[in-house]
Protein backbone atom coordinates (compact mmCIF):
# COMPACT_ATOMS: atom_id res chain seq x y z
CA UNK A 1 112.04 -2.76 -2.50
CA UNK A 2 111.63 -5.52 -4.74
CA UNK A 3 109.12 -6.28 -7.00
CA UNK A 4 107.04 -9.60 -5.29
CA UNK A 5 103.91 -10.75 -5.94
CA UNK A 6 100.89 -10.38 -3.10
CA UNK A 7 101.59 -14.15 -2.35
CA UNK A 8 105.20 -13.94 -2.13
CA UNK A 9 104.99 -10.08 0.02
CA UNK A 10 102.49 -12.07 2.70
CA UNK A 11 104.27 -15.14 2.92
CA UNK A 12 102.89 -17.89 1.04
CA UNK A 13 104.42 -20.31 3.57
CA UNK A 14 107.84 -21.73 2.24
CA UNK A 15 110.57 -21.67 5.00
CA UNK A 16 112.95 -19.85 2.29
CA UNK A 17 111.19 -16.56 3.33
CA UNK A 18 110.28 -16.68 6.71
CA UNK A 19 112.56 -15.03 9.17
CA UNK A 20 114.75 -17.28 10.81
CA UNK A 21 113.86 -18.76 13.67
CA UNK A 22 110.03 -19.28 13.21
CA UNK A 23 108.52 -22.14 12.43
CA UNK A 24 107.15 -22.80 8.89
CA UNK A 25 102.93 -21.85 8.78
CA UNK A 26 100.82 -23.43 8.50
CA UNK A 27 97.56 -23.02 6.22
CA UNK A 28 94.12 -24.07 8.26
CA UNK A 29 92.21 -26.60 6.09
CA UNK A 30 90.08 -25.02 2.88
CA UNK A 31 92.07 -22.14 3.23
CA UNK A 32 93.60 -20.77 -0.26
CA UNK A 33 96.74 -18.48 -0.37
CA UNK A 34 96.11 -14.71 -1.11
CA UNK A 35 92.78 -14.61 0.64
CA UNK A 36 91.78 -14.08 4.13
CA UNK A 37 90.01 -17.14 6.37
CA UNK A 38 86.83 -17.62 5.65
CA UNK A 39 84.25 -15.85 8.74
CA UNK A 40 82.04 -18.04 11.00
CA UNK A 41 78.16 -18.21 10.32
CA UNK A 42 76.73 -15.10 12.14
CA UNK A 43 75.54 -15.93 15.71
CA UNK A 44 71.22 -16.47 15.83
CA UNK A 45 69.65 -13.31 16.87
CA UNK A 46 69.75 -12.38 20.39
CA UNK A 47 68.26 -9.16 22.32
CA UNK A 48 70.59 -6.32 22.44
CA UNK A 49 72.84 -6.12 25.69
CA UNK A 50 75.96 -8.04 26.45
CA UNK A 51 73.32 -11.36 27.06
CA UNK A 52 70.12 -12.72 26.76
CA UNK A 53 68.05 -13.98 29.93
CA UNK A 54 65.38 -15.83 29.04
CA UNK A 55 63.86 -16.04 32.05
CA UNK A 56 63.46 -12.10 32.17
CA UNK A 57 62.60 -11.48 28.28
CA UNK A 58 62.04 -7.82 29.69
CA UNK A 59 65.19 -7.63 31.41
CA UNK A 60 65.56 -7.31 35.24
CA UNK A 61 64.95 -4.49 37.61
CA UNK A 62 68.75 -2.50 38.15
CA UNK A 63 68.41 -2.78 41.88
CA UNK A 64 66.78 -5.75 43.12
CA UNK A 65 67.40 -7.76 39.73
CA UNK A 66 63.68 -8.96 39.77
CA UNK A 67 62.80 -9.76 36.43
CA UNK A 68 60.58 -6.67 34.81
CA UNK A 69 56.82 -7.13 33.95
CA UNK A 70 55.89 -7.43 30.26
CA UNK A 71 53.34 -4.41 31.52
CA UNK A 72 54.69 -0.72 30.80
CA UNK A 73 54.22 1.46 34.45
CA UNK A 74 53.72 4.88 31.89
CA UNK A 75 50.66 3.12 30.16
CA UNK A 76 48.99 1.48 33.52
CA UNK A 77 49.79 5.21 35.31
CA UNK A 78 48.15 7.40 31.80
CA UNK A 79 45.10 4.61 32.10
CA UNK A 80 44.77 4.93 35.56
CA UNK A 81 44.54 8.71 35.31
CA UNK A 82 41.39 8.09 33.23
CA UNK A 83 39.47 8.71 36.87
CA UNK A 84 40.25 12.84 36.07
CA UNK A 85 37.25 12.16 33.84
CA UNK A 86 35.24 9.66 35.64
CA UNK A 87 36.54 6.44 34.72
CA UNK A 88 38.68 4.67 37.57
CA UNK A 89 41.10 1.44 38.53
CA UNK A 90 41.58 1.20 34.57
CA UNK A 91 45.42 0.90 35.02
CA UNK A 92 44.81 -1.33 37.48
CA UNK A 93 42.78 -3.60 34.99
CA UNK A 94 45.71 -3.39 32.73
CA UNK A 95 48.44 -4.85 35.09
CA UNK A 96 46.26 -7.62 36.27
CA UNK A 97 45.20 -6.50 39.37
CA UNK A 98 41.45 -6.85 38.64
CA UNK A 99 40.03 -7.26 42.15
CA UNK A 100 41.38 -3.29 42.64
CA UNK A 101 40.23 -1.82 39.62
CA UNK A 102 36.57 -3.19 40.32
CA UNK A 103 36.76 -1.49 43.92
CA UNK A 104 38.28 1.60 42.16
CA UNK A 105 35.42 2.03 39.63
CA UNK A 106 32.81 1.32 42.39
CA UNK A 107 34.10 3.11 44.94
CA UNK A 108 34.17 6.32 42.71
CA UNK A 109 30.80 5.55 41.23
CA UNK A 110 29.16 5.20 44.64
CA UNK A 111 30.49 8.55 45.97
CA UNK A 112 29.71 10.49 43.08
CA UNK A 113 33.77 10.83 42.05
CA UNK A 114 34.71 11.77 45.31
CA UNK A 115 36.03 8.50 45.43
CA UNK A 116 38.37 8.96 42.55
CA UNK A 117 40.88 10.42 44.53
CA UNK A 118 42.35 6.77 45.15
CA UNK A 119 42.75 5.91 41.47
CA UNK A 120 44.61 9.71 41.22
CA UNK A 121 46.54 8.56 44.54
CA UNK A 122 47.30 5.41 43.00
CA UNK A 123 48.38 6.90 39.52
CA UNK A 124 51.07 8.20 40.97
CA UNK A 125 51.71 5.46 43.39
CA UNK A 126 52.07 3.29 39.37
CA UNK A 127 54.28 6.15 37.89
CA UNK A 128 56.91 6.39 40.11
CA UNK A 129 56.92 2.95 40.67
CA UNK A 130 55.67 1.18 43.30
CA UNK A 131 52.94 -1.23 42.25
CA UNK A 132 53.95 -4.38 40.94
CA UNK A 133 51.82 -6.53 38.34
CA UNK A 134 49.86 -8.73 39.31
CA UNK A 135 52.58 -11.53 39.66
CA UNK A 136 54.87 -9.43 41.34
CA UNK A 137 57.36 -8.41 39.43
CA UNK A 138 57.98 -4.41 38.31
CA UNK A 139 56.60 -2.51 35.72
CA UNK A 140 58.98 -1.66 32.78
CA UNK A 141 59.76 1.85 31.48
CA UNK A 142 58.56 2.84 28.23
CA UNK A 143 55.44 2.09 26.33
């Protein structure tokens, strides 16, 4: 092995030591022998995952592909099990639906709690997911 400079051992671009047959290199613009390409600017910041959708900032539902709910279904189902001590439809308030959480809280109010076995009912209904918000669209996992 012969003693050779780093320019001369990665081929600094002179036709004298290429192999023979290949073309002479050529250097890209700004670039300066002895030192790698420069890198591109990073990309902007983007959600994780292979893309971003901005239509579904929340990402979509794995089966139907509906766009998920900026709502979390474990937070509306732990609220709406707030009726355990007296206090129903507050899940409901919390995904919109605002019409069912009034005749929740009533409804257990008037019959002393008796009624409060609908807002348990519909706990479980939230958790295991199948309410939607109030625009439609699934509740996300997670808090």
């Amino acid at each position: 092995m012969t003693d050779q400079s780093w320019n001369d051992a990665a081929g600094s671009g002179s036709p004298s030591q290429q192999p023979p047959g290949y073309p002479p290199s050529q250097q890209p613009p700004g670039y300066q022998s002895g030192y790698p390409p420069p890198y591109p600017p990073y990309p902007p910041y983007q959600a994780p995952g292979p893309y971003y959708d901005p239509s579904a900032p929340f990402g979509r539902h794995p089966v139907t592909g509906q766009p998920l709910s900026d709502k979390s279904k474990t937070v509306a189902g732990l609220l709406q099990l707030l009726s355990l001590i007296g206090i129903g439809g507050i899940g409901r308030f919390y995904i919109g639906d605002i019409g069912i959480g009034i005749a929740q809280l009533l409804v257990g109010w008037l019959t002393c709690g008796i009624g409060l076995i609908w807002s348990i009912v519909d706990a479980v209904l939230i958790l295991t997911d199948k309410v939607p918000d109030s625009q439609g669209r699934p509740l996300r996992d997670g808090t």
